[in-house]
Protein backbone atom coordinates (compact mmCIF):
# COMPACT_ATOMS: atom_id res chain seq x y z
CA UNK A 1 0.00 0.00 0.00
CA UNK A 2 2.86 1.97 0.91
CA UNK A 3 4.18 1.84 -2.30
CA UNK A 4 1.09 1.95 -4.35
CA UNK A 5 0.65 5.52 -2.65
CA UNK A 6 4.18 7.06 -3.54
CA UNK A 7 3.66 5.58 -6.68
CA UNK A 8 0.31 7.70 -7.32
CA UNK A 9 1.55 10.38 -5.81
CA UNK A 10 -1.51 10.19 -2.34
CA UNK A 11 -0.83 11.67 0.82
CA UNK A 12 -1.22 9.18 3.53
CA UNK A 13 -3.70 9.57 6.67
CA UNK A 14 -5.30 7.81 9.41
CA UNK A 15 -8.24 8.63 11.32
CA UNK A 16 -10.61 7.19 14.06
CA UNK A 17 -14.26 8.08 13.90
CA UNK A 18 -15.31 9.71 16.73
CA UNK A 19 -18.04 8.23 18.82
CA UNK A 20 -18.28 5.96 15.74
CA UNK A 21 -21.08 3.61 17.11
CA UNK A 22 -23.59 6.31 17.83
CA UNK A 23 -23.48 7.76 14.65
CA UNK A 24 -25.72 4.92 13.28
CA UNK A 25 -29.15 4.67 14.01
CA UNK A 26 -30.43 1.49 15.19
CA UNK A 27 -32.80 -0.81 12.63
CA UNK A 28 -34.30 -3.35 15.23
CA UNK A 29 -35.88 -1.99 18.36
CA UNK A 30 -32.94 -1.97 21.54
CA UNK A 31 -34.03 -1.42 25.21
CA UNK A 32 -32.12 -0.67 28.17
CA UNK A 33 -32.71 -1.26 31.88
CA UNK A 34 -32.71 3.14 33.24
CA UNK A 35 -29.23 3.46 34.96
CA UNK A 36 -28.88 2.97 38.25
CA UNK A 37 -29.85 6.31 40.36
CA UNK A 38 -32.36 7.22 38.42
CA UNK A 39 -35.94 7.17 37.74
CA UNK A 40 -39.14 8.31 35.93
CA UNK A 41 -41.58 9.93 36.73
CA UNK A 42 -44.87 11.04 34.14
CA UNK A 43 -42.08 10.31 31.05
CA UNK A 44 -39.17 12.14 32.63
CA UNK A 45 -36.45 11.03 33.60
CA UNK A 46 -34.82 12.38 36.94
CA UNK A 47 -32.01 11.57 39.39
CA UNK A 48 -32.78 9.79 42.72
CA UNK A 49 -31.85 10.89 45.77
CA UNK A 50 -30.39 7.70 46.57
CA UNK A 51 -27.34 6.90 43.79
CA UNK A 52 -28.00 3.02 44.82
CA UNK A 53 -31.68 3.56 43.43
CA UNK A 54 -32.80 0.69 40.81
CA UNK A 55 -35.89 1.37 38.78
CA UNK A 56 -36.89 -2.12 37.46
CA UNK A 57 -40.29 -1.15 36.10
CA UNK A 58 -39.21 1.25 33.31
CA UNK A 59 -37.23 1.11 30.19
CA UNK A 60 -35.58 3.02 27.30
CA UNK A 61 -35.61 2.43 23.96
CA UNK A 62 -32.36 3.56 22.31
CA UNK A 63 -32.42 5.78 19.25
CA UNK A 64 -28.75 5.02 18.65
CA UNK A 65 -26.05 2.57 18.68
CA UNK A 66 -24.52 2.16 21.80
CA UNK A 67 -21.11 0.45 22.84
CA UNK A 68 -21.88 -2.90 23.89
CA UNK A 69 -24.62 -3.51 21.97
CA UNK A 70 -24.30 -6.80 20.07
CA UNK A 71 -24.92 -5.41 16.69
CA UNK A 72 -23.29 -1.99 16.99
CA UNK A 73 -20.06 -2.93 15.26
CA UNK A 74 -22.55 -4.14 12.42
CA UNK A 75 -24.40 -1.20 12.43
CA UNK A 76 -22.02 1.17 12.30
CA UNK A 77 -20.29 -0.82 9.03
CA UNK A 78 -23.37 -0.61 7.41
CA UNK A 79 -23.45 2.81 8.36
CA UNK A 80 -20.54 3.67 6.99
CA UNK A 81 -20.32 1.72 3.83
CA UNK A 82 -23.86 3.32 3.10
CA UNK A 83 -22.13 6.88 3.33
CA UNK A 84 -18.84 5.68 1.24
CA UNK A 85 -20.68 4.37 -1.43
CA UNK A 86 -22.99 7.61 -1.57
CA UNK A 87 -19.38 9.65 -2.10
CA UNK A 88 -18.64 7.52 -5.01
CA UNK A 89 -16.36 4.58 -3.44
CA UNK A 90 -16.56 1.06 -4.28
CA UNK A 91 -16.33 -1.45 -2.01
CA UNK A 92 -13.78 -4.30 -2.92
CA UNK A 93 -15.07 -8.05 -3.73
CA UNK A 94 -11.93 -9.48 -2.25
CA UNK A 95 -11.77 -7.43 0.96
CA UNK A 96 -15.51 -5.71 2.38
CA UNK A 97 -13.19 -2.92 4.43
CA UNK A 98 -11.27 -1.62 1.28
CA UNK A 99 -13.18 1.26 -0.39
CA UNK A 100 -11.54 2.85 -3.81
CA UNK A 101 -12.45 5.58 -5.17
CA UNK A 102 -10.47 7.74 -8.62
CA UNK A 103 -8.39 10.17 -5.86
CA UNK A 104 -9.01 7.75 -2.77
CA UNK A 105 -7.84 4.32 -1.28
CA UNK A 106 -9.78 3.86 1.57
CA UNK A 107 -9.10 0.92 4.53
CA UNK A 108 -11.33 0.56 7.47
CA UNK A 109 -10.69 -1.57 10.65
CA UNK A 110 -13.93 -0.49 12.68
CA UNK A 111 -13.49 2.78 13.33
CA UNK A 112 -10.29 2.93 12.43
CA UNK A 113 -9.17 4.09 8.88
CA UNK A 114 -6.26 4.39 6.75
CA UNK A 115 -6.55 7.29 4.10
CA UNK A 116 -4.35 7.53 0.55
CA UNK A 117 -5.25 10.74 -0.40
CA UNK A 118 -7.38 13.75 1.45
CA UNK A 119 -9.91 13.61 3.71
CA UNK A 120 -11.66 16.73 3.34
CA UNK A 121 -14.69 14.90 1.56
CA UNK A 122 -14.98 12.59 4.73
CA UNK A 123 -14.51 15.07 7.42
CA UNK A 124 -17.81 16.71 5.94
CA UNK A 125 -20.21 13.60 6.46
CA UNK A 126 -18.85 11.95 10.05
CA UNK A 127 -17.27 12.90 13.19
CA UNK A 128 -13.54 12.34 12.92
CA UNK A 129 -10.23 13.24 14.15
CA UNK A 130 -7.13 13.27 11.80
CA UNK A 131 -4.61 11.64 13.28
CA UNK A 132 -2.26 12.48 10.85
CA UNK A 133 0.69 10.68 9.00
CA UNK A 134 0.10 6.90 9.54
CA UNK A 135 2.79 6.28 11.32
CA UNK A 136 1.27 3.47 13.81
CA UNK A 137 -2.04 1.95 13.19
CA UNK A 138 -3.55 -0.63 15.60
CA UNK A 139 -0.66 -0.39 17.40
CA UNK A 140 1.52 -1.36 14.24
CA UNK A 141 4.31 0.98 13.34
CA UNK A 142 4.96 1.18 9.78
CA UNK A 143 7.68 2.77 8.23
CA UNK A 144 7.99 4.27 4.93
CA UNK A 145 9.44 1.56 2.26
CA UNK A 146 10.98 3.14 -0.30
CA UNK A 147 10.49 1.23 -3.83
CA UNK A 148 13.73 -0.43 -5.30
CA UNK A 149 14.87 0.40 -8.84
């Protein structure tokens, strides 16, 4: 990849999604037990006196994805790939997490993403932080290979 990139001349970037699960709406309907120390009351939802309070008559249905849910992770591809291939990427046949574009090689690893080109067109549909030159990813470092004439 490395090399492919010099070769066409693509700035390399990575970037992490911020709060990348909540960003994608839920399909199937998700409840949650209210958090401890709290309660409701006529549809509102306050805080207990007592932090140690359990309310085990009420629920909440979630809007969002939330961490921990078992299809978050799922979600939040589908999410994602759904947005990609709106911005003209196509998602590879070999390998579901590489997206290509004409200016962009895209690699995602959850929310986790290697970039070969710029990221302006990205930054403008998700939350993300640029995390600049890909210098360690997943706790990889990579350096530079320079290609061999």
């Amino acid at each position: 990849m490395l090399i492919m990139s010099s070769i066409l001349n693509l700035k390399t970037r990575q970037v992490d999604y911020t709060q990348a699960f909540p960003q994608a709406t839920l399909d199937d309907p998700v409840f949650m037990q209210i958090p401890q120390g709290w309660y409701v009351k006529e549809d509102n939802l306050y805080q207990h006196s007592n932090p140690k309070h359990n309310d085990t008559t009420h629920y909440m249905r979630l809007k969002r994805n939330l961490y921990g849910c078992k299809q978050a992770a799922r979600n939040w591809f589908q999410h994602l790939t759904k947005g990609l291939l709106q911005l003209g990427f196509v998602q590879s046949r070999t390998d579901s997490c590489l997206f290509l574009r004409h200016d962009c090689i895209l690699v995602v690893y959850v929310d986790d993403c290697l970039i070969f080109a710029e990221i302006n067109t990205l930054s403008a549909s998700y939350l993300l932080q640029d995390e600049r030159d890909m210098n360690a990813f997943l706790g990889i470092k990579i350096n530079n290979v320079q290609q061999r004439k």
